[in-house]
N, C-alpha and C. Protein backbone atom coordinates (compact mmCIF):
# COMPACT_ATOMS: atom_id res chain seq x y z
N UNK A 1 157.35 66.36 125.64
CA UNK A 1 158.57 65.66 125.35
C UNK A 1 159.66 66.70 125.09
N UNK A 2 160.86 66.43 125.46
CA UNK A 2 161.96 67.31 125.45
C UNK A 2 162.61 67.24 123.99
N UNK A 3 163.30 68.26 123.54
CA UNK A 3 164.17 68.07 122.19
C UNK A 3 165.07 67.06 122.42
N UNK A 4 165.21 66.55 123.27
CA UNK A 4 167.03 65.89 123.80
C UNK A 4 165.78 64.26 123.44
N UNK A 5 164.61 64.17 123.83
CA UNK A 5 164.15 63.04 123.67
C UNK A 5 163.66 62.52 122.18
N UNK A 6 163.44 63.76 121.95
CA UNK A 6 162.72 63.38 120.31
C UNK A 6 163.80 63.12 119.33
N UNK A 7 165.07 63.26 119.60
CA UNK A 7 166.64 63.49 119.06
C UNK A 7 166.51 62.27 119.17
N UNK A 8 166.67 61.68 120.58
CA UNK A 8 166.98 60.59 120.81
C UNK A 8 166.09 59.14 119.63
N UNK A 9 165.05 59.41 119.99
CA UNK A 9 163.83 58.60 119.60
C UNK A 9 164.15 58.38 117.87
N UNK A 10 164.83 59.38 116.97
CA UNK A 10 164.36 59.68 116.09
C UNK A 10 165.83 59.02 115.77
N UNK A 11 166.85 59.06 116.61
CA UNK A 11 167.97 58.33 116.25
C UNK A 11 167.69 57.23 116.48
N UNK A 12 167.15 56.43 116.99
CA UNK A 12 166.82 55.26 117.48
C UNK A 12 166.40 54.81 116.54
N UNK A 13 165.02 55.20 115.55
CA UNK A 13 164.45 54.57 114.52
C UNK A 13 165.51 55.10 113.50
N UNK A 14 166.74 55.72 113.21
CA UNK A 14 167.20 55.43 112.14
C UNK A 14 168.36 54.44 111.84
N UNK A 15 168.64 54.41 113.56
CA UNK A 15 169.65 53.04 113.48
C UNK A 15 168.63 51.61 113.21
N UNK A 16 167.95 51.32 113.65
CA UNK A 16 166.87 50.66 113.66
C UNK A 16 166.88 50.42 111.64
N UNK A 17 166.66 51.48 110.76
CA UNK A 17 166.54 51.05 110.31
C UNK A 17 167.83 50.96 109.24
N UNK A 18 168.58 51.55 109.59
CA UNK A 18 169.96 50.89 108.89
C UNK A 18 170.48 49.67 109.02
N UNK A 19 170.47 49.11 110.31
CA UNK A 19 170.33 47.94 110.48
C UNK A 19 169.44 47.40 109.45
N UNK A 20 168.55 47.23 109.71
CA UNK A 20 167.17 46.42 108.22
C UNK A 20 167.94 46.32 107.08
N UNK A 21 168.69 47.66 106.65
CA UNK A 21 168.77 47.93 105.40
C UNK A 21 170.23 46.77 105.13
N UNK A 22 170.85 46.92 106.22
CA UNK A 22 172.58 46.73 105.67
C UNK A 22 172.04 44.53 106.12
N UNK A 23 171.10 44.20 106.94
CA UNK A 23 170.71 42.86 106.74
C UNK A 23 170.34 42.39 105.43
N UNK A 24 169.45 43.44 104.48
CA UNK A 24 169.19 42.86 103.68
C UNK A 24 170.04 42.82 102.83
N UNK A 25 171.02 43.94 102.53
CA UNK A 25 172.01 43.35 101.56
C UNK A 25 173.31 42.95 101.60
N UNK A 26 173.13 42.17 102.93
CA UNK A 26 174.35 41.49 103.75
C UNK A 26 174.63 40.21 102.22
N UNK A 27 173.44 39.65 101.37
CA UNK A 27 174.26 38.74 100.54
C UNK A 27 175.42 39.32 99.25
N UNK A 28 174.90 40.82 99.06
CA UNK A 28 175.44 41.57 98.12
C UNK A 28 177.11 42.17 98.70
N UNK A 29 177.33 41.69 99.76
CA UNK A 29 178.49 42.16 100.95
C UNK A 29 179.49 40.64 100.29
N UNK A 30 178.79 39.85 99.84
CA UNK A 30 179.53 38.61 99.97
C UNK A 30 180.77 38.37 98.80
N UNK A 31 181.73 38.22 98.81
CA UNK A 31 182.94 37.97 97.67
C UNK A 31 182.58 37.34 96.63
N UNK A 32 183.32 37.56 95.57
CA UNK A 32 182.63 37.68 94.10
C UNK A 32 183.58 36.33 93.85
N UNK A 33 183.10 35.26 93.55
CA UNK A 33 183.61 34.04 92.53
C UNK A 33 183.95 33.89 91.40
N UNK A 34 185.53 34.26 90.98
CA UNK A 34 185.79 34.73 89.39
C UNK A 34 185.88 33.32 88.78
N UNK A 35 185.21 32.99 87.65
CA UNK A 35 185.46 31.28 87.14
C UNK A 35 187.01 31.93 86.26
N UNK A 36 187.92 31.35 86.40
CA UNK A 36 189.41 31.42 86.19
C UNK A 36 189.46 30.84 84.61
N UNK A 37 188.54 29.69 84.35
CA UNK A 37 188.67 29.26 83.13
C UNK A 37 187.85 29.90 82.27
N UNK A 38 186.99 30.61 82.04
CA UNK A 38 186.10 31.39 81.43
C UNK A 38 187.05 32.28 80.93
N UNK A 39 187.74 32.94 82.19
CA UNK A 39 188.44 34.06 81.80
C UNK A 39 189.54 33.86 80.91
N UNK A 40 190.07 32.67 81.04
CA UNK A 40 191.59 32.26 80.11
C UNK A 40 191.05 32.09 78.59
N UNK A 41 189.17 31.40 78.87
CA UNK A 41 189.17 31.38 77.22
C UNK A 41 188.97 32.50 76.59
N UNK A 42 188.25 33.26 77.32
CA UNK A 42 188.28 34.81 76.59
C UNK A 42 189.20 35.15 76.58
N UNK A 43 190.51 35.19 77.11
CA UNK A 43 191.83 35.83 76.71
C UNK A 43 192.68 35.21 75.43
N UNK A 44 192.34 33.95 75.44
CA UNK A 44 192.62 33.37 73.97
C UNK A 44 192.22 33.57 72.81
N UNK A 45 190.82 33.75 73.09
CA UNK A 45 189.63 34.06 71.88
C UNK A 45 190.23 35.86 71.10
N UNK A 46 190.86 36.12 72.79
CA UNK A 46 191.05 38.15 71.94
C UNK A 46 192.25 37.65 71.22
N UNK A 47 193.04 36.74 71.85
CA UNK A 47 194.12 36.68 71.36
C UNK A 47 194.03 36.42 69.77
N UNK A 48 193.45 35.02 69.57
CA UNK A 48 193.25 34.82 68.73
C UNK A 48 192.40 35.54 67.37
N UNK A 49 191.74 36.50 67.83
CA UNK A 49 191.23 37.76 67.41
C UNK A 49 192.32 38.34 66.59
N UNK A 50 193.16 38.35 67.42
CA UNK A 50 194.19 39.63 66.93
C UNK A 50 195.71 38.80 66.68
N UNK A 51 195.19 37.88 65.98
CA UNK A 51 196.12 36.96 65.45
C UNK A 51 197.49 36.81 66.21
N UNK A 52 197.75 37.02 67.45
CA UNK A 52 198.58 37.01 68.21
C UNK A 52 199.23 35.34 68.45
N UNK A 53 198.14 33.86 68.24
CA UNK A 53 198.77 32.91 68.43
C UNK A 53 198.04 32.37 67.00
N UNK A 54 198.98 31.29 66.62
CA UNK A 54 198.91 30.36 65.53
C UNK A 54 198.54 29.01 65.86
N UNK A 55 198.17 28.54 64.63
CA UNK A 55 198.01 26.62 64.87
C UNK A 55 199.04 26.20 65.08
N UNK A 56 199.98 26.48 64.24
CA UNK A 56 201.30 25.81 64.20
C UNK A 56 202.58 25.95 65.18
N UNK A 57 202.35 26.79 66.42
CA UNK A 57 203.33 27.16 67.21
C UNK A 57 202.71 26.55 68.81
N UNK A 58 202.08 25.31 68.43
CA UNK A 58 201.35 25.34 69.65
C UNK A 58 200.90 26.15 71.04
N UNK A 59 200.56 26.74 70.40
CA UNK A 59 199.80 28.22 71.09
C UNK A 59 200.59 28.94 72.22
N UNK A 60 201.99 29.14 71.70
CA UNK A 60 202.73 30.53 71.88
C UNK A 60 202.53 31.22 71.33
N UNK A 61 203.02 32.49 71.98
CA UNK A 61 202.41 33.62 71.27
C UNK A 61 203.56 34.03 70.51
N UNK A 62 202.74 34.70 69.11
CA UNK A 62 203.53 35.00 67.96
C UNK A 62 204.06 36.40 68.08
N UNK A 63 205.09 36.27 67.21
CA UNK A 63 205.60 37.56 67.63
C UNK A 63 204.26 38.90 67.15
N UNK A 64 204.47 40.30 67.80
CA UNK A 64 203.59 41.06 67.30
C UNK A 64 203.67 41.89 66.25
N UNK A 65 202.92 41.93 65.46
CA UNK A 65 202.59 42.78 63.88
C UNK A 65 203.70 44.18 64.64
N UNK A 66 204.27 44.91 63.66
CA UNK A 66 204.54 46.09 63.81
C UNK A 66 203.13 47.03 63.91
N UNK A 67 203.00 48.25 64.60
CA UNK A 67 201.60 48.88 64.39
C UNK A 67 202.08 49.87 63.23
């Protein structure tokens, strides 16, 4: 067998198996689903953390503490 064939052959099985590889994590390729409301309550919860909104201002935000 020639070098030019065993080159060949040896590229062959590594496309071969990149292919395999990039099928199997073709679901991990797929766009990420952000839940929008999850995220708003955790932004309230910090808020509210850091005393940024009140009961009484129906949840505008208060002015901020001096640091």
């Amino acid at each position: 067998m020639t070098g030019e064939a065993t080159v060949r052959e040896r590229l062959t099985a590594l496309t071969a198996e990149v292919e395999a590889l990039s099928r199997g994590a073709a679901g991990d390729r797929r766009p990420v689903e952000l839940d929008q409301h999850s995220v708003g309550r955790l932004s309230q919860q910090d808020s509210l953390a850091l005393g940024r909104f009140t009961a009484d201002d129906g949840g505008r935000a208060a002015p901020a503490a001096p640091l």
